[in-house]
N, C-alpha and C. Protein backbone atom coordinates (compact mmCIF):
# COMPACT_ATOMS: atom_id res chain seq x y z
N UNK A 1 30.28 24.60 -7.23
CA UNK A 1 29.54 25.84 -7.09
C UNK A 1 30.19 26.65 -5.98
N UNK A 2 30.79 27.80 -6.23
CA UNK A 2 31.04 28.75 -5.28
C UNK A 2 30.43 29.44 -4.41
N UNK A 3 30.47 29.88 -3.19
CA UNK A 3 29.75 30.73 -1.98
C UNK A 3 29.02 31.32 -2.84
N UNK A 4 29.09 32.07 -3.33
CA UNK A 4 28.70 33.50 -4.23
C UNK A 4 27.33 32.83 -4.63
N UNK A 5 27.56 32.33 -5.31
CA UNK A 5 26.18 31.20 -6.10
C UNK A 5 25.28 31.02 -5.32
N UNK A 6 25.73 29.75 -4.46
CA UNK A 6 24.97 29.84 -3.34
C UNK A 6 24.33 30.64 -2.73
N UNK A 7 24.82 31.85 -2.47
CA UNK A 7 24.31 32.36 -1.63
C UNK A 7 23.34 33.39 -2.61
N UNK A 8 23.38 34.35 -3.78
CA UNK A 8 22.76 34.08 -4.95
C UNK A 8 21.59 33.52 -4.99
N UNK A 9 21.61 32.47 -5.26
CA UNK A 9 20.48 31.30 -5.02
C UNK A 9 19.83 31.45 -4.38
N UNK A 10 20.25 31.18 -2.88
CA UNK A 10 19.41 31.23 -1.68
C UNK A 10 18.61 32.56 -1.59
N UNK A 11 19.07 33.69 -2.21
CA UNK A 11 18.25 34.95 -2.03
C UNK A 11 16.63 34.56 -2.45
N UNK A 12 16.68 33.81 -3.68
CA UNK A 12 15.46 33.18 -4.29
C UNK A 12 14.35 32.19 -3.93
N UNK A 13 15.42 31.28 -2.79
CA UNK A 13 14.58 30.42 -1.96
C UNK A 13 15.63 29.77 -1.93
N UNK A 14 15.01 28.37 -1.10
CA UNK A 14 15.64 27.44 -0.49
C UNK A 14 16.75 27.01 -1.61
N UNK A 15 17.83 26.11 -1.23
CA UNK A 15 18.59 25.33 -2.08
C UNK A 15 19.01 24.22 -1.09
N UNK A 16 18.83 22.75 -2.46
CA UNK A 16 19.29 21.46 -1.67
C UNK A 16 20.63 21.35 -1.85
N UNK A 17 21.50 21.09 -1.14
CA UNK A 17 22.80 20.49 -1.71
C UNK A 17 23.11 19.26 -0.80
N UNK A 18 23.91 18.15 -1.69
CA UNK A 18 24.01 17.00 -0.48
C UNK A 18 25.62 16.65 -0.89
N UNK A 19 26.51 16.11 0.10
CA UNK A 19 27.32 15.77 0.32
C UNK A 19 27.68 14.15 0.47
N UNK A 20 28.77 13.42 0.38
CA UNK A 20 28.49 11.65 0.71
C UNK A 20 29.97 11.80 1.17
N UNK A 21 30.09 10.85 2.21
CA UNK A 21 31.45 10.67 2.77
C UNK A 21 31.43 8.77 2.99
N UNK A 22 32.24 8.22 2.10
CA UNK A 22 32.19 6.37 2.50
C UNK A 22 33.96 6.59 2.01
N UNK A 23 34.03 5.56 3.50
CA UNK A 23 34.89 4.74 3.66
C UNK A 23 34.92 3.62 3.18
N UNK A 24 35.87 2.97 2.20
CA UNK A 24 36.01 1.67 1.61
C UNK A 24 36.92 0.71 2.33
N UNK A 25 36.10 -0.15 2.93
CA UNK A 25 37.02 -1.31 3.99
C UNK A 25 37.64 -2.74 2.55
N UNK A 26 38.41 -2.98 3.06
CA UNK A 26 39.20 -4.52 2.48
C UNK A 26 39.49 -5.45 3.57
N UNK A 27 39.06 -6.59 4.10
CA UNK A 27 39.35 -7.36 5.34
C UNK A 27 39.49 -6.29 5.95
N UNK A 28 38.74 -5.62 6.28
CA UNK A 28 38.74 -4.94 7.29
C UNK A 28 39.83 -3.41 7.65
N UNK A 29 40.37 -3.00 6.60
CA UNK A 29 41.08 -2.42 6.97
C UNK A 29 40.94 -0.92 5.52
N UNK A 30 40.97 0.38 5.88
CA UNK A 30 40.46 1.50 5.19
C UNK A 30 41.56 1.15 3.93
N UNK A 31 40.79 1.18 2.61
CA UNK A 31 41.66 1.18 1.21
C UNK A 31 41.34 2.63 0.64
N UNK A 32 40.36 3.16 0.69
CA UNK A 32 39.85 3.78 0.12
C UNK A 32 38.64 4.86 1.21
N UNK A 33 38.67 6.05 0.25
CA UNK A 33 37.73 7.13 1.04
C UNK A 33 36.83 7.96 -0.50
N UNK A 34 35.87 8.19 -0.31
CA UNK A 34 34.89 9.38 -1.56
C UNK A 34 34.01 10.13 -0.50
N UNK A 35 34.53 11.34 -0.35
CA UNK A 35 34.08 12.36 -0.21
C UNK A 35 33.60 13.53 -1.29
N UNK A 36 33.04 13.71 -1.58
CA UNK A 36 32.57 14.83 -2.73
C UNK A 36 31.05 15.17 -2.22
N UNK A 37 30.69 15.87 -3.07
CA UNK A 37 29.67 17.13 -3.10
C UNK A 37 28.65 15.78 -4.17
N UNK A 38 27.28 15.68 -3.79
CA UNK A 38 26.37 14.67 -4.84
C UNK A 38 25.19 15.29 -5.83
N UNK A 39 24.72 15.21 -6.11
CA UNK A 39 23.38 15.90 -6.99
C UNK A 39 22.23 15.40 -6.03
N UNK A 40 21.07 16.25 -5.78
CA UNK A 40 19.87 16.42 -5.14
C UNK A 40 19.11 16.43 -6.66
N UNK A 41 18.57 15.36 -6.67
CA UNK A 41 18.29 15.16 -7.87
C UNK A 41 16.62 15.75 -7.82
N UNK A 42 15.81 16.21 -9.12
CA UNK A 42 14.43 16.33 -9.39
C UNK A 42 13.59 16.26 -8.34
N UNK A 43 13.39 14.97 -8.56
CA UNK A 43 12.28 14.20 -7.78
C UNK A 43 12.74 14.59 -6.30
N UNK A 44 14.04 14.73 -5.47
CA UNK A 44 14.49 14.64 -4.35
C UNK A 44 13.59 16.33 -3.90
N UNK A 45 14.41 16.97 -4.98
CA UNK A 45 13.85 18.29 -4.38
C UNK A 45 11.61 18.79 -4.51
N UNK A 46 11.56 17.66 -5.43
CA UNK A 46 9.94 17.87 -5.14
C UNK A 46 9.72 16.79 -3.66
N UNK A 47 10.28 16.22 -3.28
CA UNK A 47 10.23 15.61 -1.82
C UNK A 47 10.43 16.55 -1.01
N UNK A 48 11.30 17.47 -1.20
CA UNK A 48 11.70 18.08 0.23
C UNK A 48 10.07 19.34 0.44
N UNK A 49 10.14 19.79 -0.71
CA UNK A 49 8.91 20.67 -1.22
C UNK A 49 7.50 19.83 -0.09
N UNK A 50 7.25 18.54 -1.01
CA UNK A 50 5.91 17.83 -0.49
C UNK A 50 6.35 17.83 0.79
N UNK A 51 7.61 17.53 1.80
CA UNK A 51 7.82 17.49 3.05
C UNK A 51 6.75 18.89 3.65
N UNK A 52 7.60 19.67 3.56
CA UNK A 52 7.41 21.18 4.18
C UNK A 52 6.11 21.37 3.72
N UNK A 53 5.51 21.11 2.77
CA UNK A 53 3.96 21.08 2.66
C UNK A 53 3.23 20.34 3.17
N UNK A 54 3.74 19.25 3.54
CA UNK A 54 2.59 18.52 4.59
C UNK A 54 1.55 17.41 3.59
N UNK A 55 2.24 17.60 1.90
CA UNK A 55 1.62 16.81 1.29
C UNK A 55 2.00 15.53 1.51
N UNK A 56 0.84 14.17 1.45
CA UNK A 56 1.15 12.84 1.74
C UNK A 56 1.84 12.74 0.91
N UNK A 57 2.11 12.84 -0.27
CA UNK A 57 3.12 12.11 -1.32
C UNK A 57 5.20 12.50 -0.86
N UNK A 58 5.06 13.46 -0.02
CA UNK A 58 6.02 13.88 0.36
C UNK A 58 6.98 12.94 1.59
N UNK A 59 7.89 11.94 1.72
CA UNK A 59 7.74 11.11 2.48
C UNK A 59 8.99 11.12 3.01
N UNK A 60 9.65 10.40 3.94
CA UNK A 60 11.08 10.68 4.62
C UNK A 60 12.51 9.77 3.84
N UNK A 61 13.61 10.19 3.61
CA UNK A 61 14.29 9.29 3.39
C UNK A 61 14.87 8.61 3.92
N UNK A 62 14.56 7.15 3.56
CA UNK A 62 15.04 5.97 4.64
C UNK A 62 16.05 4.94 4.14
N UNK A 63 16.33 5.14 3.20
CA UNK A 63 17.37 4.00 2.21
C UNK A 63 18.11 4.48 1.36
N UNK A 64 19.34 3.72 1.70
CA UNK A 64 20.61 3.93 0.81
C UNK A 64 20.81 2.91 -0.35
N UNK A 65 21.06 3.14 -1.51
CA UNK A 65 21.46 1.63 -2.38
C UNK A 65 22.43 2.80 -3.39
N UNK A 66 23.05 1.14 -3.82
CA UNK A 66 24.76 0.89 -4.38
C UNK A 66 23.51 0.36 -6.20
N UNK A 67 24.10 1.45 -7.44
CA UNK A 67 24.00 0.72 -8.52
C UNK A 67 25.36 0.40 -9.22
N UNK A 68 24.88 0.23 -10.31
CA UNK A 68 26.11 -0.39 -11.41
C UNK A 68 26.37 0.71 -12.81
N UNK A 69 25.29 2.24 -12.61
CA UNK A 69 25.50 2.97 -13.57
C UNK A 69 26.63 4.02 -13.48
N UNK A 70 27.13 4.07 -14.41
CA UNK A 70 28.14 4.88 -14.18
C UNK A 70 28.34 6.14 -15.06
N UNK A 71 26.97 6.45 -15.72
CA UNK A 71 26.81 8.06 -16.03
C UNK A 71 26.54 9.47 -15.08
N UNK A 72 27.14 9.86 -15.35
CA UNK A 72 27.00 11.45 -14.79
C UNK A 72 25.97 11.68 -14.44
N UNK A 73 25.56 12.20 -12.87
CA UNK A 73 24.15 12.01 -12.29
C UNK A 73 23.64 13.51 -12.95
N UNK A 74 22.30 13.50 -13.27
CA UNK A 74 21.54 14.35 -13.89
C UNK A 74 20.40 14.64 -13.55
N UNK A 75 19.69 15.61 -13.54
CA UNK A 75 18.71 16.21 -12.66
C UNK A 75 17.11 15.31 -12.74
N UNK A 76 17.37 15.30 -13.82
CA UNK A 76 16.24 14.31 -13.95
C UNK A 76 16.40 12.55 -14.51
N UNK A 77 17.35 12.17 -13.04
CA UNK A 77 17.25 10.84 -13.07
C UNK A 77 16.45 9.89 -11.81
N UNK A 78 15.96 9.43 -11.79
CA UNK A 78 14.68 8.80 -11.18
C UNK A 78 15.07 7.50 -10.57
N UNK A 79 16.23 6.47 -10.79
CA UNK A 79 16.47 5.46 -10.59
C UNK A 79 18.11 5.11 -10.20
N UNK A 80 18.37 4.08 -9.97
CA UNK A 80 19.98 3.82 -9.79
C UNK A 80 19.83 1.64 -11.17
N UNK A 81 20.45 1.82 -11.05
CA UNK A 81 20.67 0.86 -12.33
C UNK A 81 20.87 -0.47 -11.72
N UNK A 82 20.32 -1.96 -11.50
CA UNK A 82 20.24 -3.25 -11.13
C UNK A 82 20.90 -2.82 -9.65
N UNK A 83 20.37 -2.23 -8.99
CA UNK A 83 20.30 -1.61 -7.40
C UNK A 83 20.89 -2.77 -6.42
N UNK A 84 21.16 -2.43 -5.48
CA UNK A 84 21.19 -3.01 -4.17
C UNK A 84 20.79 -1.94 -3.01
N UNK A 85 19.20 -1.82 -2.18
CA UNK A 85 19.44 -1.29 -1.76
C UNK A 85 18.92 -1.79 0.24
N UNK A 86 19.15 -0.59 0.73
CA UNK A 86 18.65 -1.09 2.15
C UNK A 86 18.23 0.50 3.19
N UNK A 87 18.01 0.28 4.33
CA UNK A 87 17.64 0.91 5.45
C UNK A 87 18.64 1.68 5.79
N UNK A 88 18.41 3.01 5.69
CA UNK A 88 19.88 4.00 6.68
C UNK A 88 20.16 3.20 8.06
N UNK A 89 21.28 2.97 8.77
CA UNK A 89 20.97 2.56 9.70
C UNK A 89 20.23 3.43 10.88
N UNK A 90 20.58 5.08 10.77
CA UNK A 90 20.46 6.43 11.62
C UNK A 90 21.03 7.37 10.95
N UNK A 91 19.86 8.56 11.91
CA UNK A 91 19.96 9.59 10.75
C UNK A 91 20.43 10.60 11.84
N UNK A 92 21.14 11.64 11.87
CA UNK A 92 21.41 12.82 12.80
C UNK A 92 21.05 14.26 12.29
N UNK A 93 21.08 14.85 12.75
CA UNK A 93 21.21 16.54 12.69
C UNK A 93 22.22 16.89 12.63
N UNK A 94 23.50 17.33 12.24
CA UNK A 94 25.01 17.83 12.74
C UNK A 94 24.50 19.54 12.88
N UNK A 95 23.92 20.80 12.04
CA UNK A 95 23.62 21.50 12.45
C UNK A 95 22.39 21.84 11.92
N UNK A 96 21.15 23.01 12.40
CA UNK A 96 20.28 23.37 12.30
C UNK A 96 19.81 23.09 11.06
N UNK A 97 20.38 23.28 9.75
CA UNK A 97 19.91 23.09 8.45
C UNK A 97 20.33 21.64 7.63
N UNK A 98 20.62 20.88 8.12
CA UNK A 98 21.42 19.40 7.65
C UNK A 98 20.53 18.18 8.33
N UNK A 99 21.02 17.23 7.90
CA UNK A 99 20.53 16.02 8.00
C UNK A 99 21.30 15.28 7.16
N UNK A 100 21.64 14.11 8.02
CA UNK A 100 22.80 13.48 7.94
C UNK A 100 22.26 11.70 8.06
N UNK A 101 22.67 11.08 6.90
CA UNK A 101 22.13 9.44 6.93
C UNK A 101 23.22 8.67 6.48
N UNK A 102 23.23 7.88 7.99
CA UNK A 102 24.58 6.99 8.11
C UNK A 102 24.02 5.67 7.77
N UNK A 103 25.18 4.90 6.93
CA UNK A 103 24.80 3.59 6.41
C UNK A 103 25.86 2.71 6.38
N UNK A 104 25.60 1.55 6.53
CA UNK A 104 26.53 0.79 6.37
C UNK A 104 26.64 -0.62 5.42
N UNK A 105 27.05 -0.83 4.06
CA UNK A 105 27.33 -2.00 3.68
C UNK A 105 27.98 -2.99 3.59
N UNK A 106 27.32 -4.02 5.00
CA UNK A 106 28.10 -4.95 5.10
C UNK A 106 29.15 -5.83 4.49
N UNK A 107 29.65 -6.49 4.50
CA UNK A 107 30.55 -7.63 3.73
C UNK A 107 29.75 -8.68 3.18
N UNK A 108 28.46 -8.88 3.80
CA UNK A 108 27.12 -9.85 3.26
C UNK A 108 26.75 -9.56 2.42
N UNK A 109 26.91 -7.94 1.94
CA UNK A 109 25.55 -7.22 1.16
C UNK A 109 26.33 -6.59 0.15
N UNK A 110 25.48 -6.93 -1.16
CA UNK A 110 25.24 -6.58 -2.56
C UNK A 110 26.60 -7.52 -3.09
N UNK A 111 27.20 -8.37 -2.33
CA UNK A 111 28.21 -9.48 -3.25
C UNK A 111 27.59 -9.84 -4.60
N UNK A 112 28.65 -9.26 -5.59
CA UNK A 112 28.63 -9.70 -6.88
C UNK A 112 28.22 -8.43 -7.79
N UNK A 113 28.25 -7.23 -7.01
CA UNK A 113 27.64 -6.21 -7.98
C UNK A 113 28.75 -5.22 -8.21
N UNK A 114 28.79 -4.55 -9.00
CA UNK A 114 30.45 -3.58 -9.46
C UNK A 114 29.32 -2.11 -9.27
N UNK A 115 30.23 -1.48 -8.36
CA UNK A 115 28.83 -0.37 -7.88
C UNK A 115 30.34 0.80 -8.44
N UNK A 116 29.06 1.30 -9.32
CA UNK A 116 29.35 2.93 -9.96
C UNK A 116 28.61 4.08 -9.26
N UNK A 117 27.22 3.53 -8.64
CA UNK A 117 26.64 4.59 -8.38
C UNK A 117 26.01 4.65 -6.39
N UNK A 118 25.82 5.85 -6.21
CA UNK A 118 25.24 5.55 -5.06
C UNK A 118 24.12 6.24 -5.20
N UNK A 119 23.22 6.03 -4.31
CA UNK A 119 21.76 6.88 -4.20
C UNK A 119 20.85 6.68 -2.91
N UNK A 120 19.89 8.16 -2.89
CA UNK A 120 19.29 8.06 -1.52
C UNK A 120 18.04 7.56 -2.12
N UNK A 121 17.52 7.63 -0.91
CA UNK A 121 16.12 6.84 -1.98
C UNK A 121 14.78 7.32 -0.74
N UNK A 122 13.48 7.54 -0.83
CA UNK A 122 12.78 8.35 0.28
C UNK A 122 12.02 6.83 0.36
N UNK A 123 10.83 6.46 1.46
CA UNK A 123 10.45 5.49 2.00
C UNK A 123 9.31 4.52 0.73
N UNK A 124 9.58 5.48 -0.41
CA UNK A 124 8.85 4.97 -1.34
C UNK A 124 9.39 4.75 -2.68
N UNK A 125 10.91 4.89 -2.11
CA UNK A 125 11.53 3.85 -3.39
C UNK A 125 11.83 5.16 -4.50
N UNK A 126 11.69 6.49 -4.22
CA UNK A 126 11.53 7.27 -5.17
C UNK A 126 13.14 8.16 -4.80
N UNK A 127 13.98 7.96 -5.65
CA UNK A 127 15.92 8.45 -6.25
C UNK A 127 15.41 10.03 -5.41
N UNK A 128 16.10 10.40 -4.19
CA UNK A 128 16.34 11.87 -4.10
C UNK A 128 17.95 12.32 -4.42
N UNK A 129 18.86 11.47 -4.32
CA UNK A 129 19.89 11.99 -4.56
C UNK A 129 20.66 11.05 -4.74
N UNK A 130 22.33 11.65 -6.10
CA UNK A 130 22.70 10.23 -6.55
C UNK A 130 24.15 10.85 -6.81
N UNK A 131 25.29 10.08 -6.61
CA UNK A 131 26.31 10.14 -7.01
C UNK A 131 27.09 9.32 -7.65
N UNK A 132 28.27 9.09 -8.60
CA UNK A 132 28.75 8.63 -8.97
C UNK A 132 30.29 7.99 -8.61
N UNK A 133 30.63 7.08 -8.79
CA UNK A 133 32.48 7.07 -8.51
C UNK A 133 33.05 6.80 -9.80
N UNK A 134 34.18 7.40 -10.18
CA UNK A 134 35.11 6.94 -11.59
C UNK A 134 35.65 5.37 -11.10
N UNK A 135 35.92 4.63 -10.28
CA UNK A 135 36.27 4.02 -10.10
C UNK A 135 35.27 2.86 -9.80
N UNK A 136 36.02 1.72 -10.55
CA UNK A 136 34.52 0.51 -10.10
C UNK A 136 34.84 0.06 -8.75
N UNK A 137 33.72 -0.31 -8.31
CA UNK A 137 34.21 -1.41 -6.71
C UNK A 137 33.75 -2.82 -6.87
N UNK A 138 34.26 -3.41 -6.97
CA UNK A 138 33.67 -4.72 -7.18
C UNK A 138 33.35 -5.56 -5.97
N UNK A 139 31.75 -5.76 -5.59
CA UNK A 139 31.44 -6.15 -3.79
C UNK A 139 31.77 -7.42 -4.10
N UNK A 140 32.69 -7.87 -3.26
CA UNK A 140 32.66 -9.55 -2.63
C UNK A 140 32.66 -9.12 -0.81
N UNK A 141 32.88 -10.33 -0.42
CA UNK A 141 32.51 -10.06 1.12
C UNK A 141 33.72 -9.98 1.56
N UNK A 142 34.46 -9.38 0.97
CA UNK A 142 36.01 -8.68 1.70
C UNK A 142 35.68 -7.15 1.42
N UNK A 143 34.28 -6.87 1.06
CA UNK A 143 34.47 -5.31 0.91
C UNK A 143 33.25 -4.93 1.91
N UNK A 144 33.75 -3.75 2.28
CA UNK A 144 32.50 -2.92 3.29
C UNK A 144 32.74 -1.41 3.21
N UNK A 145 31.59 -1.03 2.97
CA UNK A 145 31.18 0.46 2.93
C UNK A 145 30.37 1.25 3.68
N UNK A 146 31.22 2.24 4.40
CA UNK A 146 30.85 3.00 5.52
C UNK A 146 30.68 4.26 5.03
N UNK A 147 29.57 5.09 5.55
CA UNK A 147 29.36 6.42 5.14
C UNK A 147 28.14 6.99 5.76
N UNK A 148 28.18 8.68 5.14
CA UNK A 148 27.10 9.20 5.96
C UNK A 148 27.24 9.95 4.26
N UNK A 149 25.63 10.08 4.34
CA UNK A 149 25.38 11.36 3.16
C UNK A 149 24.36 11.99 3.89
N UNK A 150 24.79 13.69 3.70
CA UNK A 150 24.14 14.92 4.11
C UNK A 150 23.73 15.80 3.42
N UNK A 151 22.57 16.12 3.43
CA UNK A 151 21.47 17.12 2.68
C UNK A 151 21.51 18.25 3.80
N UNK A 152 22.27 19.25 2.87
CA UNK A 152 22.12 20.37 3.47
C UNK A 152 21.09 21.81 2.68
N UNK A 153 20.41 22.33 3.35
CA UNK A 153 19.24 23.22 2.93
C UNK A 153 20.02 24.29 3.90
N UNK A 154 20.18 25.67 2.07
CA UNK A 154 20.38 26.78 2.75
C UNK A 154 19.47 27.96 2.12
């Protein structure tokens, strides 16, 4: 999506867009990087909505998980596929409109799963945002995945 759009958009109201940046470790050492632009999926953006409303159903996002699907993320997808997931470790601000959730998957964690997909997930288990990789990763405990994904509102 180009500036133009965006900004377009934003004349109308808010817009979510989120970003993912992971580093792919091998014994320890960088093989791999995915940086791209992710989908703010449905449900994510009726979260951000219930946030700013103050409705209880509206809740914070606290968890990252690794699936095994590897279709094209779509607006109304709700789930990540035989999951692995866990706790952001910390979350930052980088500027006024962002929010930024850093995670880390150990070399312990999700061994044995071929992860196609990534996803945020809010404190109730409910998909706000999901991306995909063309490439499989297959977790054994020689692999570790470092990253931050950022939801930016403009």
């Amino acid at each position: 999506m180009d500036n133009k759009t965006i900004v377009e958009k934003s004349k109308d109201g808010l817009l979510a867009r989120g970003s993912v940046d992971i580093q792919i470790f091998k014994n320890g050492k960088l093989i791999d990087r995915i940086s791209d632009n992710n989908l703010v999926v449905t449900l994510g953006k009726k979260n951000i909505a219930e946030l700013l409303g103050g409705t209880v159903t509206g809740v914070p996002i606290t968890t990252v998980g690794v699936g095994e699907n590897g279709v094209a993320p779509a607006p109304g997808d709700n789930a990540l596929t035989n999951s692995f997931t866990k706790a952001v470790d910390s979350v930052s601000h980088p500027t006024a409109n962002q929010v930024m959730f850093h995670f880390d998957i150990d070399n312990a964690e999700a061994n044995g799963k071929t992860i196609r997909e990534f996803g945020l997930l809010n404190a109730n288990g409910v998909l706000c945002a999901r991306k995909i990789r063309g490439e499989d990763i297959v977790k054994t405990n020689a692999i570790r995945l470092v990253g931050t994904w950022t939801i930016t509102i403009n």
